[in-house]
C-alpha atoms as a PDB file:
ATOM      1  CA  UNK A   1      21.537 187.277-115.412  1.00  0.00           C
ATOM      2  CA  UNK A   2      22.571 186.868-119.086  1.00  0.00           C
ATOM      3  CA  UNK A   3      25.834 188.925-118.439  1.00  0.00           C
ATOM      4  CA  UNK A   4      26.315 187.624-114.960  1.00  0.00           C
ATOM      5  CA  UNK A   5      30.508 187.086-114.749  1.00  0.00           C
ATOM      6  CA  UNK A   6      31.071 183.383-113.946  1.00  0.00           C
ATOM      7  CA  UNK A   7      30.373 179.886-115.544  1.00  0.00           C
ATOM      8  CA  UNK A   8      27.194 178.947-117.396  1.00  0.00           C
ATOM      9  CA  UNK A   9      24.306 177.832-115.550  1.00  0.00           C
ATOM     10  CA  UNK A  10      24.831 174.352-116.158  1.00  0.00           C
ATOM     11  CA  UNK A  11      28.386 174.226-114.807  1.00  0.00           C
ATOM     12  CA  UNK A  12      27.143 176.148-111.590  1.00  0.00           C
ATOM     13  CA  UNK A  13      24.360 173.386-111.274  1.00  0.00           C
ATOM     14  CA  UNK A  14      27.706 170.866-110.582  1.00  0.00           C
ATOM     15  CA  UNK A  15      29.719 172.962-108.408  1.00  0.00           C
ATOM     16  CA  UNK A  16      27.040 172.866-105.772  1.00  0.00           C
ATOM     17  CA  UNK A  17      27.428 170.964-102.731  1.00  0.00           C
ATOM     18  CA  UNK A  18      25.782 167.546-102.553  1.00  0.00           C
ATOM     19  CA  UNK A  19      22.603 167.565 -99.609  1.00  0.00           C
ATOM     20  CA  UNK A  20      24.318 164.012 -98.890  1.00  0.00           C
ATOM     21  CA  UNK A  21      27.324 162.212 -99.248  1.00  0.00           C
ATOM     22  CA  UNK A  22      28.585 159.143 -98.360  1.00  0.00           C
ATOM     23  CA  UNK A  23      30.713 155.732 -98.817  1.00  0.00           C
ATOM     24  CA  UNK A  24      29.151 152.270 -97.691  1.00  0.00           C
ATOM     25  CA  UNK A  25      30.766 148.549 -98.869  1.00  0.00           C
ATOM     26  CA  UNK A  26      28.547 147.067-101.338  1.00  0.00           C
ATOM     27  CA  UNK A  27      28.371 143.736 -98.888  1.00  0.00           C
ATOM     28  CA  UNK A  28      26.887 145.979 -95.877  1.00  0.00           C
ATOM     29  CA  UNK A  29      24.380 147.844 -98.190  1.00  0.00           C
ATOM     30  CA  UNK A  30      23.156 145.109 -99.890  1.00  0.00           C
ATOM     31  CA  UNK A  31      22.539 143.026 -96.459  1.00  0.00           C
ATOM     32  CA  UNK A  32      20.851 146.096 -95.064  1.00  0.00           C
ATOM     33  CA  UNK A  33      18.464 146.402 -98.097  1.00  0.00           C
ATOM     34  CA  UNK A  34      17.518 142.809 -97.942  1.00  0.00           C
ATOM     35  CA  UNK A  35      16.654 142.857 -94.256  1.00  0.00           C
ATOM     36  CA  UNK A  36      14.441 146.275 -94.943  1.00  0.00           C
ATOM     37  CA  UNK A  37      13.090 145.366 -97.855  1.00  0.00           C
ATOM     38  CA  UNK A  38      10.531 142.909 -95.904  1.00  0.00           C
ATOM     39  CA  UNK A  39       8.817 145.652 -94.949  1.00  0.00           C
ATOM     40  CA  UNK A  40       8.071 147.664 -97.922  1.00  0.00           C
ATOM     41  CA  UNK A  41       4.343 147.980 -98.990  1.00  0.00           C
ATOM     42  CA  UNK A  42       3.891 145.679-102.250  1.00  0.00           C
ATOM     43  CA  UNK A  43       0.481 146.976-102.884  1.00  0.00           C
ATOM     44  CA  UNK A  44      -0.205 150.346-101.534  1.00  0.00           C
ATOM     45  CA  UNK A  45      -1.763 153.747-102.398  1.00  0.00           C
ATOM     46  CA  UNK A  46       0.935 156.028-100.953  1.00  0.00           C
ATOM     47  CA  UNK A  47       4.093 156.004-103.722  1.00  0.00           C
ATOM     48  CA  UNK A  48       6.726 156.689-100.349  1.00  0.00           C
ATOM     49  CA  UNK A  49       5.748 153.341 -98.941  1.00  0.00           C
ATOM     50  CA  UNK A  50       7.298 151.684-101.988  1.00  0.00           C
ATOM     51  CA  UNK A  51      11.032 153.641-100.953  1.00  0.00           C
ATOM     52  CA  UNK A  52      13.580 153.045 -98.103  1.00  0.00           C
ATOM     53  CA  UNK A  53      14.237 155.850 -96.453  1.00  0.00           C
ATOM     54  CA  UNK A  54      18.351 156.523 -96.582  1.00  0.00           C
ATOM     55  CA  UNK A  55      19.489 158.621 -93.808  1.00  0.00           C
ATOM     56  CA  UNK A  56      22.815 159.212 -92.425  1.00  0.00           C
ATOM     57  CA  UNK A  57      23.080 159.057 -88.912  1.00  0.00           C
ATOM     58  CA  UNK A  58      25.575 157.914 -86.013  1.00  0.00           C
ATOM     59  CA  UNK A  59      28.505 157.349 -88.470  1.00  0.00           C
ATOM     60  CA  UNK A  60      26.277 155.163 -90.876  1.00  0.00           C
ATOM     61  CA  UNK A  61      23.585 155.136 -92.765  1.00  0.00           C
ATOM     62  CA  UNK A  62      20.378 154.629 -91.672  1.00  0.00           C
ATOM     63  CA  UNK A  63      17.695 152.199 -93.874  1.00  0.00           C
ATOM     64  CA  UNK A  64      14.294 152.046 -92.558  1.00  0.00           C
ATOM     65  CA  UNK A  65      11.024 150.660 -94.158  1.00  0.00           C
ATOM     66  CA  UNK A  66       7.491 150.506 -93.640  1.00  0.00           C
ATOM     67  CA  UNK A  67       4.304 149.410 -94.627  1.00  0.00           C
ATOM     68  CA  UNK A  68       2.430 151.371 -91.836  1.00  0.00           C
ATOM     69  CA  UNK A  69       1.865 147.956 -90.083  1.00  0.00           C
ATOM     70  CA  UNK A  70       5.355 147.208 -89.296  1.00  0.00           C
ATOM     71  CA  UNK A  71       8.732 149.313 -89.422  1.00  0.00           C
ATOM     72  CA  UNK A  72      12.296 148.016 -89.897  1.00  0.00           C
ATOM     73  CA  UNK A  73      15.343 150.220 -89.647  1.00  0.00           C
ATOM     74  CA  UNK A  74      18.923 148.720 -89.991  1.00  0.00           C
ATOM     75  CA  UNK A  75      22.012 150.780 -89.697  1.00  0.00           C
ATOM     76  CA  UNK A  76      24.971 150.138 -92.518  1.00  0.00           C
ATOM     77  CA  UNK A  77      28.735 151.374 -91.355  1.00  0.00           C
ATOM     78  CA  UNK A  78      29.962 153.783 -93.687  1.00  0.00           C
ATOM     79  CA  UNK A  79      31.946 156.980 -94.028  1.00  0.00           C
ATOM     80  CA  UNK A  80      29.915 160.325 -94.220  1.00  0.00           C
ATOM     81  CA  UNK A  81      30.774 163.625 -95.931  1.00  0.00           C
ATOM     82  CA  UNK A  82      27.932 165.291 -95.881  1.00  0.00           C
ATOM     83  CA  UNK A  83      24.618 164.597 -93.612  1.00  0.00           C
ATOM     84  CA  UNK A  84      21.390 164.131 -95.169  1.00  0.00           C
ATOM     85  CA  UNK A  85      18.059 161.939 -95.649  1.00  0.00           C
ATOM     86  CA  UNK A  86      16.277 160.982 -99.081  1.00  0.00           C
ATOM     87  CA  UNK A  87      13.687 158.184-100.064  1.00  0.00           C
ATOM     88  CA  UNK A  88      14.372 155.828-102.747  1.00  0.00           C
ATOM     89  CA  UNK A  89      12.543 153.031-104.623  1.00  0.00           C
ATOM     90  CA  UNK A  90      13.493 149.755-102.260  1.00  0.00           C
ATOM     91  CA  UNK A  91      12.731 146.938-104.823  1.00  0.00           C
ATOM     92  CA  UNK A  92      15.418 149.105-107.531  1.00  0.00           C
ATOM     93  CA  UNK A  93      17.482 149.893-104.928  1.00  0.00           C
ATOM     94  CA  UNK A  94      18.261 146.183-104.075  1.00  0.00           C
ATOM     95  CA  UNK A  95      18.132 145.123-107.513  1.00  0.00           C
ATOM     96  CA  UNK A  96      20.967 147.469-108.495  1.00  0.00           C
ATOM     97  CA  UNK A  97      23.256 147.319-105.239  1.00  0.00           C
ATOM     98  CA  UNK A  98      23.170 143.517-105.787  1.00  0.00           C
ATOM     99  CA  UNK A  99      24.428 143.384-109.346  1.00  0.00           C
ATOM    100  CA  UNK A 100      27.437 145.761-107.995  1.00  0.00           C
ATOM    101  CA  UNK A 101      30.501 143.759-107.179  1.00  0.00           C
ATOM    102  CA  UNK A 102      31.107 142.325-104.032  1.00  0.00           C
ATOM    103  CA  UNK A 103      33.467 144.116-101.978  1.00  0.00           C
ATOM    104  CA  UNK A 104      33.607 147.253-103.518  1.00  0.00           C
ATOM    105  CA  UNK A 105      32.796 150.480-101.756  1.00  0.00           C
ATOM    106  CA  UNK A 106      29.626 152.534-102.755  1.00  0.00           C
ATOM    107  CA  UNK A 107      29.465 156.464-103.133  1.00  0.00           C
ATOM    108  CA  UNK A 108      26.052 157.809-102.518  1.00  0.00           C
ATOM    109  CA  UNK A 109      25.576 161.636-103.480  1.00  0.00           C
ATOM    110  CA  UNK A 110      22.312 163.070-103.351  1.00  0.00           C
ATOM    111  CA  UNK A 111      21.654 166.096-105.570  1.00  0.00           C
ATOM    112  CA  UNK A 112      18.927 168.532-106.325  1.00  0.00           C
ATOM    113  CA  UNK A 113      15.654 166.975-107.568  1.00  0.00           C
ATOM    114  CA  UNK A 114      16.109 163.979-104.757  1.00  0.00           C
ATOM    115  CA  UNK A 115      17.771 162.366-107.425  1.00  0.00           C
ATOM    116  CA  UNK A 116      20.239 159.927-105.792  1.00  0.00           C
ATOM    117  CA  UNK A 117      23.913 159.551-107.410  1.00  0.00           C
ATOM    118  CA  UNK A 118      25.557 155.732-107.252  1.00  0.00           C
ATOM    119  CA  UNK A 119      28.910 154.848-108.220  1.00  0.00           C
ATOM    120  CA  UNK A 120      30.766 151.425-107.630  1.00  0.00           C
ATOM    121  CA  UNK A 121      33.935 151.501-109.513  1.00  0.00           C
ATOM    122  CA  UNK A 122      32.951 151.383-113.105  1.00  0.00           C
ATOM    123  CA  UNK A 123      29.728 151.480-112.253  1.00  0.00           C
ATOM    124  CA  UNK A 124      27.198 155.082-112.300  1.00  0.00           C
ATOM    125  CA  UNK A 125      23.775 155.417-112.218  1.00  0.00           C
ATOM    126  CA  UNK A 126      20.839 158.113-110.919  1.00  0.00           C
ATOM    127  CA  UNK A 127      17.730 156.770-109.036  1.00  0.00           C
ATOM    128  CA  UNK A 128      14.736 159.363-108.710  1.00  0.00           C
ATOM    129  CA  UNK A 129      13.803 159.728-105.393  1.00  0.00           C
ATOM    130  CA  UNK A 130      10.885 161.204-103.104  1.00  0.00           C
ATOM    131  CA  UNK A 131      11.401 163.908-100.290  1.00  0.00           C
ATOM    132  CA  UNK A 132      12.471 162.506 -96.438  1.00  0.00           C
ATOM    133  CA  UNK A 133       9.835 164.647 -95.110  1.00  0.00           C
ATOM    134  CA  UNK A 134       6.987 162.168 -96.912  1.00  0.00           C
ATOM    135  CA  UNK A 135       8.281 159.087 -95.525  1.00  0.00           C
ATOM    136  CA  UNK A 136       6.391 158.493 -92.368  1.00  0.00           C
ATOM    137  CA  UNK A 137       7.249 158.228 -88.546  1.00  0.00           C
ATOM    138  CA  UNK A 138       8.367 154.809 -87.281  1.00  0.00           C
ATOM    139  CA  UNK A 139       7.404 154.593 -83.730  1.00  0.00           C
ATOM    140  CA  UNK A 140      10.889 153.506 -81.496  1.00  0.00           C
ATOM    141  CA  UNK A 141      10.228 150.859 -78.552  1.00  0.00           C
ATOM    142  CA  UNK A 142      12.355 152.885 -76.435  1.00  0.00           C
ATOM    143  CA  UNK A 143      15.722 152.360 -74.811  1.00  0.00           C
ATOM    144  CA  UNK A 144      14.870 149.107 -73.545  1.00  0.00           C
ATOM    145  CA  UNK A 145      12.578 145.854 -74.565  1.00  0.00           C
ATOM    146  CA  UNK A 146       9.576 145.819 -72.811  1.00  0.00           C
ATOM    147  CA  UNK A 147      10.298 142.009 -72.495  1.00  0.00           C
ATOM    148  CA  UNK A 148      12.750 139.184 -73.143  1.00  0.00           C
ATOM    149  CA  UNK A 149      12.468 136.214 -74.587  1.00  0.00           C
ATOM    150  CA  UNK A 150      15.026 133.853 -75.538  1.00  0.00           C
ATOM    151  CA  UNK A 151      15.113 133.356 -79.346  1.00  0.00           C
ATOM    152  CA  UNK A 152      15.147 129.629 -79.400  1.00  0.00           C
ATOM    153  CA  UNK A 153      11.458 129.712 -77.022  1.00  0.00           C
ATOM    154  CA  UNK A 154      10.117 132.451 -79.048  1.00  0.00           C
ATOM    155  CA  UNK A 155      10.761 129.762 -82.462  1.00  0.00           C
ATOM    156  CA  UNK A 156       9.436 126.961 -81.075  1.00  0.00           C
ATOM    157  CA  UNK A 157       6.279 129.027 -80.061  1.00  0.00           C
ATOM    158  CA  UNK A 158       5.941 130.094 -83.172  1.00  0.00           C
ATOM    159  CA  UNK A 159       6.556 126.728 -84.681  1.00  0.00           C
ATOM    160  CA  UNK A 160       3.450 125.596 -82.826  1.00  0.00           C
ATOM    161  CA  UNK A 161       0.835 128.028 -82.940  1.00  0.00           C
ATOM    162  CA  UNK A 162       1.647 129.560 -86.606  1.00  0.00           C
ATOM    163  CA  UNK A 163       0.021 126.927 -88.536  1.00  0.00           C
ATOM    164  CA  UNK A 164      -3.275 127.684 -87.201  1.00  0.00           C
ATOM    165  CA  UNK A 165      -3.122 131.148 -88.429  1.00  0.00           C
ATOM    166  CA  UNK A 166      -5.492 131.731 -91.440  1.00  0.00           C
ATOM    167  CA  UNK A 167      -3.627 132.427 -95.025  1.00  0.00           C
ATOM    168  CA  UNK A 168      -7.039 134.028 -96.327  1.00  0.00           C
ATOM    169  CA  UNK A 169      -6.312 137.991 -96.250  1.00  0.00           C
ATOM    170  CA  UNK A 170     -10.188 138.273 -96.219  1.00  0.00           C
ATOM    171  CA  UNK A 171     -10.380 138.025 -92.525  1.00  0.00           C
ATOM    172  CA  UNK A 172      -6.899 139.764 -91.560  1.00  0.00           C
ATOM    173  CA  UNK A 173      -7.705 139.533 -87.722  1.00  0.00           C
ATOM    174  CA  UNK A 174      -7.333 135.432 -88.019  1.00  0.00           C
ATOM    175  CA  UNK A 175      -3.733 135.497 -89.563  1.00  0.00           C
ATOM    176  CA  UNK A 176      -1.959 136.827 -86.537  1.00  0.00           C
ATOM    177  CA  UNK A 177      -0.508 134.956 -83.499  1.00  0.00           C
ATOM    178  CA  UNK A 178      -1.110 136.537 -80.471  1.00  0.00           C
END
């Protein structure tokens, strides 16, 4: 391979295709992570429960967290180049997206390695990611709610049962509303 014609090794590394690519506002990606974000494991022994799980899909990307308990996906508008799905640390994720400036757009380029390219005008940085394929399945409700409720009932409900709900973790079963 030594006398292979062509450029050196690390100059063919960079004229490979990215898996993903893609252009989100920074306004849009931040609000997504924030709403995901509430579901990401603080204190757990499987590393992918710690990421958001980045996936384009319908003309957006797709952000979806879990701590196996609950599951919250949000889609972001955004231009795709090239489809594709990593897993990235959710608590550095936000951090960085939210000390981008507001307003700009967002390029997102994952490379080999799962390491995730950002850029945001002046702005570059690489975040080391884990594999899509780790990140587990969030069960769907289906096309349609299995009831309705109206939002200002359900709050009220919840305004006057919640704060009998044990704060101990010790018994978990007594800090649920049914």
């Amino acid at each position: 391979l030594a006398d292979a014609p062509g450029p050196p090794s690390h100059e063919r590394i960079r004229l490979e295709k990215p898996d993903v690519k893609l252009s989100v506002m920074q306004e849009n990606l931040a609000r997504g992570l924030s709403v995901v974000s509430r579901a990401v494991s603080s204190r757990s022994t499987l590393p992918v429960l710690a990421n958001v799980l980045l996936k384009t899909e319908d003309a957006g990307l797709k952000l979806t967290a879990t701590n196996l308990e609950i599951g919250i996906t949000y889609w972001v508008p955004g231009k795709i180049e090239t489809d594709g799905s990593t897993t990235v640390p959710a608590k550095l994720l936000t951090d960085l997206v939210n000390s981008l400036p507001s307003g700009d757009r967002v390029d997102l380029e994952l490379g080999t390695g799962e390491s995730l390219h950002i850029r945001c005008g002046r702005f570059e940085t690489h975040v080391k990611g884990i594999d899509a394929d780790e990140f587990p399945a969030i069960q769907t409700a289906g096309d349609r709610p299995t009831t309705r409720v109206a939002q200002n009932l359900l709050r009220r409900a919840l305004t006057e049962t919640a704060f009998a709900a044990a704060s101990d973790e010790a018994r978990p079963i007594l800090t649920g509303v049914l």
